[in-house]
N, C-alpha and C. Protein backbone atom coordinates (compact mmCIF):
# COMPACT_ATOMS: atom_id res chain seq x y z
N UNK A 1 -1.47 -24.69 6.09
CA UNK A 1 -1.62 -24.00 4.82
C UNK A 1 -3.07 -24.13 4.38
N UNK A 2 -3.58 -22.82 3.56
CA UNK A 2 -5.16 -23.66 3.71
C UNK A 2 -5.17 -23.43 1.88
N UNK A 3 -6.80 -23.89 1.87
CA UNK A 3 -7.26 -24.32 0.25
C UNK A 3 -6.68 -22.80 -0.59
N UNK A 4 -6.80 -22.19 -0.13
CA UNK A 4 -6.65 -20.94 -1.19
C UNK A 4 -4.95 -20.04 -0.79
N UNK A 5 -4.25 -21.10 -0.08
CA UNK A 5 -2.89 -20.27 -0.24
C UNK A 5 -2.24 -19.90 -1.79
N UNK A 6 -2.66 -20.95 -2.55
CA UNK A 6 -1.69 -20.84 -4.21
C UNK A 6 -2.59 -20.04 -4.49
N UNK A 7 -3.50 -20.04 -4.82
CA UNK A 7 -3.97 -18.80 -5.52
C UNK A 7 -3.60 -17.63 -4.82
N UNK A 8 -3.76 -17.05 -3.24
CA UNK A 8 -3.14 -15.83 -3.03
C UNK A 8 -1.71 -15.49 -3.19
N UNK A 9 -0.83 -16.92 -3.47
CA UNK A 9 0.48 -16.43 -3.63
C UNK A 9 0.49 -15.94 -5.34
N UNK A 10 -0.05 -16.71 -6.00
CA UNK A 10 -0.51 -16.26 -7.65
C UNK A 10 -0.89 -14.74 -7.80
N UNK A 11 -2.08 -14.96 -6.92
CA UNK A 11 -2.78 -13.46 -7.19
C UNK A 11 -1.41 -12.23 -6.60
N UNK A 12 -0.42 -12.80 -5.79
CA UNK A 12 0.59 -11.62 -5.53
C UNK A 12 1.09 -11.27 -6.44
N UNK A 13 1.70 -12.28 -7.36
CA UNK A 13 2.32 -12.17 -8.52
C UNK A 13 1.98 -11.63 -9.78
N UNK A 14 0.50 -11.81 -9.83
CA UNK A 14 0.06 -11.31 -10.76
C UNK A 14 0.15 -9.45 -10.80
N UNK A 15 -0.42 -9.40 -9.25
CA UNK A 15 -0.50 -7.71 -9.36
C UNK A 15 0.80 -7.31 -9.24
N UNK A 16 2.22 -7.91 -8.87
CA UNK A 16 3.38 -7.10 -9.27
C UNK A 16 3.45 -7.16 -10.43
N UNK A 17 3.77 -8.27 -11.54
CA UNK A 17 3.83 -8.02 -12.89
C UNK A 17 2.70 -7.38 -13.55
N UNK A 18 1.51 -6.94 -12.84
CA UNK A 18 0.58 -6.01 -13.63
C UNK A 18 0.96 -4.15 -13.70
N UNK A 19 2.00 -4.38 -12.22
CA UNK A 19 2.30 -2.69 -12.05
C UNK A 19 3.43 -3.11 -12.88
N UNK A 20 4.24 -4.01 -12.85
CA UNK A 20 5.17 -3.81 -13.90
C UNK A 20 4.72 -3.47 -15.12
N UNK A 21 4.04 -3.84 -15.63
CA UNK A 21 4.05 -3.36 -17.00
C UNK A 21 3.62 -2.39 -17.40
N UNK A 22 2.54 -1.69 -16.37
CA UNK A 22 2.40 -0.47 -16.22
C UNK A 22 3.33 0.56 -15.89
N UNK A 23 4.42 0.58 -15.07
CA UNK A 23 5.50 1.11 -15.27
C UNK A 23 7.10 1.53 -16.34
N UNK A 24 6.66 0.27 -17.22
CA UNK A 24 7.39 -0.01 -18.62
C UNK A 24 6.15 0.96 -19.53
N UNK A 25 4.91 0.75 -19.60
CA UNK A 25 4.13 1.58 -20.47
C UNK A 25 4.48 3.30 -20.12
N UNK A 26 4.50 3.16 -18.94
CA UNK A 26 4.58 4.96 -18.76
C UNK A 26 6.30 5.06 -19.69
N UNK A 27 7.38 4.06 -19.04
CA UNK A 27 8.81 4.58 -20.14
C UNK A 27 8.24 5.21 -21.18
N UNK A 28 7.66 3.69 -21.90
CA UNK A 28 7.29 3.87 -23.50
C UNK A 28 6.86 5.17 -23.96
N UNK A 29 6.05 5.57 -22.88
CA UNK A 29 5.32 7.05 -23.18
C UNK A 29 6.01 8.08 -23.26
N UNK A 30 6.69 8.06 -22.53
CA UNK A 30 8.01 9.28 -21.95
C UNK A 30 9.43 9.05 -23.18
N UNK A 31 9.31 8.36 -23.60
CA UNK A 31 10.67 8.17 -24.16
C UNK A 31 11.43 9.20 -24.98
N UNK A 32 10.24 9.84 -25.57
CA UNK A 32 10.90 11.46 -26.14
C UNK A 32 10.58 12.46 -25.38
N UNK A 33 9.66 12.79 -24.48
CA UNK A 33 9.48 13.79 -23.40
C UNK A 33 11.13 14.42 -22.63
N UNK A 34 11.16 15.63 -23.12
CA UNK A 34 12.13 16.56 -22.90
C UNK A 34 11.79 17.25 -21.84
N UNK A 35 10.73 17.31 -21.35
CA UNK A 35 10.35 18.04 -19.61
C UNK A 35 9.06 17.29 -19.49
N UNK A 36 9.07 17.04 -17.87
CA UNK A 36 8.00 16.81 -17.25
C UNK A 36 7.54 17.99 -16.24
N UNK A 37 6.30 17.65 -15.99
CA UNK A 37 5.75 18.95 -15.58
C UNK A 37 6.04 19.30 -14.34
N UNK A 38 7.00 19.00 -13.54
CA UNK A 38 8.16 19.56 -12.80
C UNK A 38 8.97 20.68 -13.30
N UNK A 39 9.33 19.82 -14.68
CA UNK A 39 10.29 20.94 -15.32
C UNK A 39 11.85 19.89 -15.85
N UNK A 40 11.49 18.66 -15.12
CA UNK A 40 12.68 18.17 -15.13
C UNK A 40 12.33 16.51 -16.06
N UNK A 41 13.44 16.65 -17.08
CA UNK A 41 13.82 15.32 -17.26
C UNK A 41 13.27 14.16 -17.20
N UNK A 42 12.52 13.57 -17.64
CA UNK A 42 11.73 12.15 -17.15
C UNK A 42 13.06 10.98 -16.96
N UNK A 43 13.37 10.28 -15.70
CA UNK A 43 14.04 9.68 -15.68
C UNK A 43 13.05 8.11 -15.97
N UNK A 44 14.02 7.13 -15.82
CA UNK A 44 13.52 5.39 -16.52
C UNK A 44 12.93 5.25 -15.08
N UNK A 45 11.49 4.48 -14.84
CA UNK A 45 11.72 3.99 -13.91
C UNK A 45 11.33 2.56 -13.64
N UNK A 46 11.49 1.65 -12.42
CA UNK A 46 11.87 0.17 -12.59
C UNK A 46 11.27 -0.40 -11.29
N UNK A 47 10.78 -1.20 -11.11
CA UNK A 47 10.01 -1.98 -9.97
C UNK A 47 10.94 -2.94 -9.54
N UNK A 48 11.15 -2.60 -8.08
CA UNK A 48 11.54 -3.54 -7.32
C UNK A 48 10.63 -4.75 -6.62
N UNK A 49 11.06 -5.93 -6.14
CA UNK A 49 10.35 -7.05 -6.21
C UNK A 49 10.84 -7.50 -5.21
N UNK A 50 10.19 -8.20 -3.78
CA UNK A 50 11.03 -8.67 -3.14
C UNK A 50 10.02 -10.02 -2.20
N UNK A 51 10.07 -11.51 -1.87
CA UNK A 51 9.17 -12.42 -1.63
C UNK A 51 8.85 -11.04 -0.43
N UNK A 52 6.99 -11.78 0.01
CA UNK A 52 6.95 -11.10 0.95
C UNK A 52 7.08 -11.29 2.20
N UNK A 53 7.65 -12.43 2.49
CA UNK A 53 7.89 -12.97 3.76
C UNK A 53 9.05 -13.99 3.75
N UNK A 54 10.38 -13.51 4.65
CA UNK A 54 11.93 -15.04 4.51
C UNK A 54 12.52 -14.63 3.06
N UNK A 55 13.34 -15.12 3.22
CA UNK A 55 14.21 -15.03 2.03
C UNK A 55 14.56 -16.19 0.96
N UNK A 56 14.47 -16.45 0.07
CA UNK A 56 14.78 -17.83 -0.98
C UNK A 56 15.96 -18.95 0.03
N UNK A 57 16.40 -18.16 0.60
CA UNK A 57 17.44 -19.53 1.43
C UNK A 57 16.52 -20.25 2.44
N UNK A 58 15.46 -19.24 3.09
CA UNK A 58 15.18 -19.54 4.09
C UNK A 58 13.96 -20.53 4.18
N UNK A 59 13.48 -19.94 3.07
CA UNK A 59 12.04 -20.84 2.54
C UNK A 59 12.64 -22.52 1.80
N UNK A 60 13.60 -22.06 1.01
CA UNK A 60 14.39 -24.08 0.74
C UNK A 60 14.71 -24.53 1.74
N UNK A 61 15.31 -24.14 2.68
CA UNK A 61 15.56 -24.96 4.07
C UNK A 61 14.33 -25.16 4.76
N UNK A 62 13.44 -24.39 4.57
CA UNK A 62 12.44 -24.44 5.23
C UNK A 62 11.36 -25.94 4.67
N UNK A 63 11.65 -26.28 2.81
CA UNK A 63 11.16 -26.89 2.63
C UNK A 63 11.82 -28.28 2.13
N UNK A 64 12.83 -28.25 2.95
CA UNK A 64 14.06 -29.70 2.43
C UNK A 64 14.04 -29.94 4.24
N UNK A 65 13.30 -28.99 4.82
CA UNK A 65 13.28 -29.97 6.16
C UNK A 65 14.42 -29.67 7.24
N UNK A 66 15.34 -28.79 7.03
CA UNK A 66 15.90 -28.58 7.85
C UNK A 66 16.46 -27.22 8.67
N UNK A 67 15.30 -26.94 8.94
CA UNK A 67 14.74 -25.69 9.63
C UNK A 67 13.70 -25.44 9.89
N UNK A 68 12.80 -26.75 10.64
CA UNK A 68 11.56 -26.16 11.17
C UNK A 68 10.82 -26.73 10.67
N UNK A 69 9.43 -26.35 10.34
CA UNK A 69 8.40 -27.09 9.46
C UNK A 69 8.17 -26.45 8.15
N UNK A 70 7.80 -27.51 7.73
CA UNK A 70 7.62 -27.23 5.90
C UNK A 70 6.27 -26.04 5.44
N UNK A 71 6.81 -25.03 4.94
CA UNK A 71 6.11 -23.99 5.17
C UNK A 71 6.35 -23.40 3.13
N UNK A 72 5.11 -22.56 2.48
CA UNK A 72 5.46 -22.46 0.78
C UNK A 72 5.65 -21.01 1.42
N UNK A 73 5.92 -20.60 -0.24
CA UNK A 73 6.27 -18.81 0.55
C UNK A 73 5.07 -18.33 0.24
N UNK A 74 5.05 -16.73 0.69
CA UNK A 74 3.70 -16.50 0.61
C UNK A 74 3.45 -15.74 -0.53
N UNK A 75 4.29 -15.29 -1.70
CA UNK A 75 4.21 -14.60 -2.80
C UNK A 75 5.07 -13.46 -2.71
N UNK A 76 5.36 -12.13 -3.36
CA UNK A 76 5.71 -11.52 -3.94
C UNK A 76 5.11 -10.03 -3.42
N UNK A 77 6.26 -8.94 -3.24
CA UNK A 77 5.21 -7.52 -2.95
C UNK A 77 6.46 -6.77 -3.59
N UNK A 78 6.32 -5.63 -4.16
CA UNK A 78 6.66 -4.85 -4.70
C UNK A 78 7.14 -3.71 -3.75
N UNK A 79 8.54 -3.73 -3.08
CA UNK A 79 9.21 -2.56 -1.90
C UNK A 79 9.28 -1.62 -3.01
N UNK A 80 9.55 -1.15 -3.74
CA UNK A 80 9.63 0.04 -4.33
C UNK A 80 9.99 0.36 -6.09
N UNK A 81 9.56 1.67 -6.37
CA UNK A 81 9.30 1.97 -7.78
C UNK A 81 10.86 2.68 -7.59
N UNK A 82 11.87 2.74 -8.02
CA UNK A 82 12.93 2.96 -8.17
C UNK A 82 13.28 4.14 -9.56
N UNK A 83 14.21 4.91 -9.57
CA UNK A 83 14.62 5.62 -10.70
C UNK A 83 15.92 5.19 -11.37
N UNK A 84 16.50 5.27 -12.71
CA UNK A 84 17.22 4.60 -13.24
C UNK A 84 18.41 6.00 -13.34
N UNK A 85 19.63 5.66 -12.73
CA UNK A 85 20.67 6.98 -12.25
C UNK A 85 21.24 7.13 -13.52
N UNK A 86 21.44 5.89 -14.34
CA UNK A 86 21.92 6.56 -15.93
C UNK A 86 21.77 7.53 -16.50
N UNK A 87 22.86 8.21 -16.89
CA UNK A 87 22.88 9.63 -17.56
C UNK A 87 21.41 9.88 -18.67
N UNK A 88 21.48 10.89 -18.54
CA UNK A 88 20.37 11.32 -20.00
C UNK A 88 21.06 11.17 -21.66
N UNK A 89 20.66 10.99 -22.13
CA UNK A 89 20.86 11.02 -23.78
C UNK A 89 21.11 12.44 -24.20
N UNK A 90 21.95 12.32 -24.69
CA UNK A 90 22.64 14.48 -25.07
C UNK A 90 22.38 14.14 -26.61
N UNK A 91 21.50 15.27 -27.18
CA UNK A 91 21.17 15.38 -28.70
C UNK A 91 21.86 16.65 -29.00
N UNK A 92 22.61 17.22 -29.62
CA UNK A 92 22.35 18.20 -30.29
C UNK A 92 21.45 18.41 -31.03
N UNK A 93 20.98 19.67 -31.05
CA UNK A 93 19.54 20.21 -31.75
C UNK A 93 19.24 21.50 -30.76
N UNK A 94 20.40 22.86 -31.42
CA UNK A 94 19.93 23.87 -30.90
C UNK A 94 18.54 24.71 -31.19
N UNK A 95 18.02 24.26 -32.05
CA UNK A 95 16.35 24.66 -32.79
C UNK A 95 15.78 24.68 -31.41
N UNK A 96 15.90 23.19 -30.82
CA UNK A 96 14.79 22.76 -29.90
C UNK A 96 14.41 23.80 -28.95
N UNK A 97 13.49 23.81 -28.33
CA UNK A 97 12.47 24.75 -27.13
C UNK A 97 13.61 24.57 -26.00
N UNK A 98 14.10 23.21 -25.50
CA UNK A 98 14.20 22.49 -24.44
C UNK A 98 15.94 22.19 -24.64
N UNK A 99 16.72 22.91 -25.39
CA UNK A 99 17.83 22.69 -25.67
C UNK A 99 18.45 24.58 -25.09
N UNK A 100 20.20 23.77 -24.12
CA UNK A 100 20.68 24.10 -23.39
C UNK A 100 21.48 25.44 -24.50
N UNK A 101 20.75 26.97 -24.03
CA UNK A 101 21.45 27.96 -25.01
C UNK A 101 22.73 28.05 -24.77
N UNK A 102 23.26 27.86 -23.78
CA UNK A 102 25.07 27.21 -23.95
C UNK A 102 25.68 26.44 -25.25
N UNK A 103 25.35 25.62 -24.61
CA UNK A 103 25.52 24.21 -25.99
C UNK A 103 24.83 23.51 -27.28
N UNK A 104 23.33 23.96 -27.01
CA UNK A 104 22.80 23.35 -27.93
C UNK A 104 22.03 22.10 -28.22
N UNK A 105 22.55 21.52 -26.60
CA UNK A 105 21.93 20.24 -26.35
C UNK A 105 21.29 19.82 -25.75
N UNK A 106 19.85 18.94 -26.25
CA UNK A 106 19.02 18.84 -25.57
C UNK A 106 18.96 17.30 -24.57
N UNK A 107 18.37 17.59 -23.17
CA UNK A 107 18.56 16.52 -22.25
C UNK A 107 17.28 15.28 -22.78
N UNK A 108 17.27 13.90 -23.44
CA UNK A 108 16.03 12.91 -23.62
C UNK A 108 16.56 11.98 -22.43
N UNK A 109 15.23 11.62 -21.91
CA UNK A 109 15.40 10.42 -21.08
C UNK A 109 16.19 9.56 -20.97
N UNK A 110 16.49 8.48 -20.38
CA UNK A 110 17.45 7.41 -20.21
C UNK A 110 16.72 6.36 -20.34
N UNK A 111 15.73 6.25 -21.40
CA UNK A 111 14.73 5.23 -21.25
C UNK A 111 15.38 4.52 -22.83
N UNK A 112 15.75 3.52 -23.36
CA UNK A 112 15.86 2.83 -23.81
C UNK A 112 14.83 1.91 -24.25
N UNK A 113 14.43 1.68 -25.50
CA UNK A 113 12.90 1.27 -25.98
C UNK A 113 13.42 -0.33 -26.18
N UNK A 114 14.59 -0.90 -26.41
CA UNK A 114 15.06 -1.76 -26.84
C UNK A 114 14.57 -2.84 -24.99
N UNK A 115 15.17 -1.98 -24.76
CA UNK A 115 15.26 -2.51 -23.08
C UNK A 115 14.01 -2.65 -22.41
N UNK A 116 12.88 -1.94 -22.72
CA UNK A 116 11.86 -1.99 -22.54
C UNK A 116 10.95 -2.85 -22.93
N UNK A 117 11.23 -3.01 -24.31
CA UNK A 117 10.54 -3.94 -24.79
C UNK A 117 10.93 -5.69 -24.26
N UNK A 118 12.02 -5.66 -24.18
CA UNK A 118 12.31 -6.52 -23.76
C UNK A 118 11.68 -7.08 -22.15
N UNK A 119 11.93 -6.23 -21.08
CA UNK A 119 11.44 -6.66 -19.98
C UNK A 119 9.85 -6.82 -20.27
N UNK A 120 9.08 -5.77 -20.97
CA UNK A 120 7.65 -5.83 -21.38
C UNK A 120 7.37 -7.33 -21.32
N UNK A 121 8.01 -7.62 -22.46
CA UNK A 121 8.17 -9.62 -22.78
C UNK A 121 7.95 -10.20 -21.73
N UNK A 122 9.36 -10.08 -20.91
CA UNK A 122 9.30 -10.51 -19.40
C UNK A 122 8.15 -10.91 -18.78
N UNK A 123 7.77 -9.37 -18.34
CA UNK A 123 6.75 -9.65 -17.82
C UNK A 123 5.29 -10.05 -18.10
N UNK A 124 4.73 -9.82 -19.84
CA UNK A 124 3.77 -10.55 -20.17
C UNK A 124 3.99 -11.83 -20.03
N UNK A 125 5.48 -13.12 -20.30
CA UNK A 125 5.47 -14.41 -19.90
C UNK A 125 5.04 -14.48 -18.62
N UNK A 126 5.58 -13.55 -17.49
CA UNK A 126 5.56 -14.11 -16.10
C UNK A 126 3.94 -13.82 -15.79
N UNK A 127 3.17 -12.79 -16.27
CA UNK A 127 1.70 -12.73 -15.79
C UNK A 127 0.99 -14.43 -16.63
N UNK A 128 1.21 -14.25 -17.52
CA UNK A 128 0.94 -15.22 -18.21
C UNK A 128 1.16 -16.76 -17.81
N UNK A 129 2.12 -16.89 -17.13
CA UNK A 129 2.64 -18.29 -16.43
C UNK A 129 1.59 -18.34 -14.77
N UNK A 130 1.65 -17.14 -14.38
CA UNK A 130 0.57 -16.86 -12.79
C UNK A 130 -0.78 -17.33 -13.76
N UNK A 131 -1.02 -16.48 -14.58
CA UNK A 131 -2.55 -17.08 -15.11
C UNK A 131 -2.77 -18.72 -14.80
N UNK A 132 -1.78 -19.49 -15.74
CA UNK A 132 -1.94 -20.60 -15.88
C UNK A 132 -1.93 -21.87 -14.59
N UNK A 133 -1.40 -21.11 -13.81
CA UNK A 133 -1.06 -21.27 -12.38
C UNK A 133 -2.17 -21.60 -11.86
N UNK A 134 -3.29 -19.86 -11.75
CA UNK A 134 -4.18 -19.65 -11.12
C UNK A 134 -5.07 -20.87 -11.37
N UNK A 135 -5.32 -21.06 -12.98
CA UNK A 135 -6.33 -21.99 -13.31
C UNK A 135 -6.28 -23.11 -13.03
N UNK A 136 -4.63 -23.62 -13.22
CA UNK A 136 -4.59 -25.14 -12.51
C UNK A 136 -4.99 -25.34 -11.49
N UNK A 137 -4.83 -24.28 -10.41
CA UNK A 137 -4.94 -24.21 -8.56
C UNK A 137 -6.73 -24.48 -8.85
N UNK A 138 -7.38 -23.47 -9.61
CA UNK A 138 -8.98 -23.60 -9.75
C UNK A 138 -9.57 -24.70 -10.36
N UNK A 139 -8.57 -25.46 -11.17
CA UNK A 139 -9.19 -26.43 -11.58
C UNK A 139 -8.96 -27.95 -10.84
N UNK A 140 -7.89 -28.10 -9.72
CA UNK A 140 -8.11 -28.73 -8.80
C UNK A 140 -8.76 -28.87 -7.86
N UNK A 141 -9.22 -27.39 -7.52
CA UNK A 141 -10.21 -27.13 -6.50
C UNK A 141 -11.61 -27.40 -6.88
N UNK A 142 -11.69 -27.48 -8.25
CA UNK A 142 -13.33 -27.75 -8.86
C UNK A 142 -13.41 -29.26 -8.88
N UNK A 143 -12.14 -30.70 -9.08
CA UNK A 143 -12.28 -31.22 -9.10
C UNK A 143 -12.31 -31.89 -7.92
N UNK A 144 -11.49 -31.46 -6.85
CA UNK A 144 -11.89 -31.70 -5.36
C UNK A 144 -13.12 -31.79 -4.95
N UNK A 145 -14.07 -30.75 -5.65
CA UNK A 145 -15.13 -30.51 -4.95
C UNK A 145 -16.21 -32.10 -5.54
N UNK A 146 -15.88 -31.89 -7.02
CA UNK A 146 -16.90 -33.38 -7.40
C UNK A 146 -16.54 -34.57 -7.03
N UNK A 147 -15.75 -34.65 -6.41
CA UNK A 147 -15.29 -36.02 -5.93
C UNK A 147 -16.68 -36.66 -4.62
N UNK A 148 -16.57 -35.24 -3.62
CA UNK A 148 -17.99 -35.64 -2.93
C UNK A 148 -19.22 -35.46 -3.64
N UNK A 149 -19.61 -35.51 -4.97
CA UNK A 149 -20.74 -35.35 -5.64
C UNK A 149 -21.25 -37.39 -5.32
């Protein structure tokens, strides 16, 4: 394992929870958007997360010793930006531009602001906890270094 593995497993983490929240900001944006410039519907969308190397079973066995040699994981990568299949929100409001001359009702996103805000949270703690991470990892490494002073 060498001097700068924690910080690159940090720095993984950091840039998934940085697209995360960039992906919660675009919801936020969209949340009343009645067409996108497709034409269609803005659906929710949600970041998938997955370690980037072994699986959580494989890496504890790996580090309780019984499977091999003791090995940390290597961080975090983001397999995919996902869409949220939940129905759309049905308003009535035949006025609207974007409302169905059948019925009257117009299609809003499936984006939920409540829900959003919430993971938002999420993920400002979890960038926020990598920060603190990062600095500890840097501030051992600075004190490593004065030891040969």
């Amino acid at each position: 394992m060498s001097m700068f593995h924690s910080m690159n497993t940090t720095a993984s983490a950091l840039t998934a929870q940085r697209l995360r929240m960039d992906i919660i900001s675009s919801n936020m944006a969209n949340v009343d958007s009645t067409r996108s410039i497709n034409g269609e519907t803005y659906r929710r969308k949600m970041v998938v997360l997955a370690p980037k190397e072994g699986s959580f079973s494989s890496l504890l066995n790996k580090a309780m010793g019984t499977a091999g040699s003791q090995t940390a994981g290597n961080g975090v990568k983001v397999t995919k930006i996902k869409e949220d299949e939940t129905p759309f929100k049905m308003v009535y409001d035949p006025e609207h531009p974007d409302a169905d001359p059948a019925t009257g009702y117009v299609e809003y996103p499936n984006v939920d602001p409540l829900r959003e805000m919430v993971d938002l949270i999420s993920a400002t703690r979890s960038y926020e906890a990598n920060v603190t991470v990062f600095n500890a990892s840097k501030g051992m490494m600075m004190k490593a270094l004065e030891i040969g002073k």
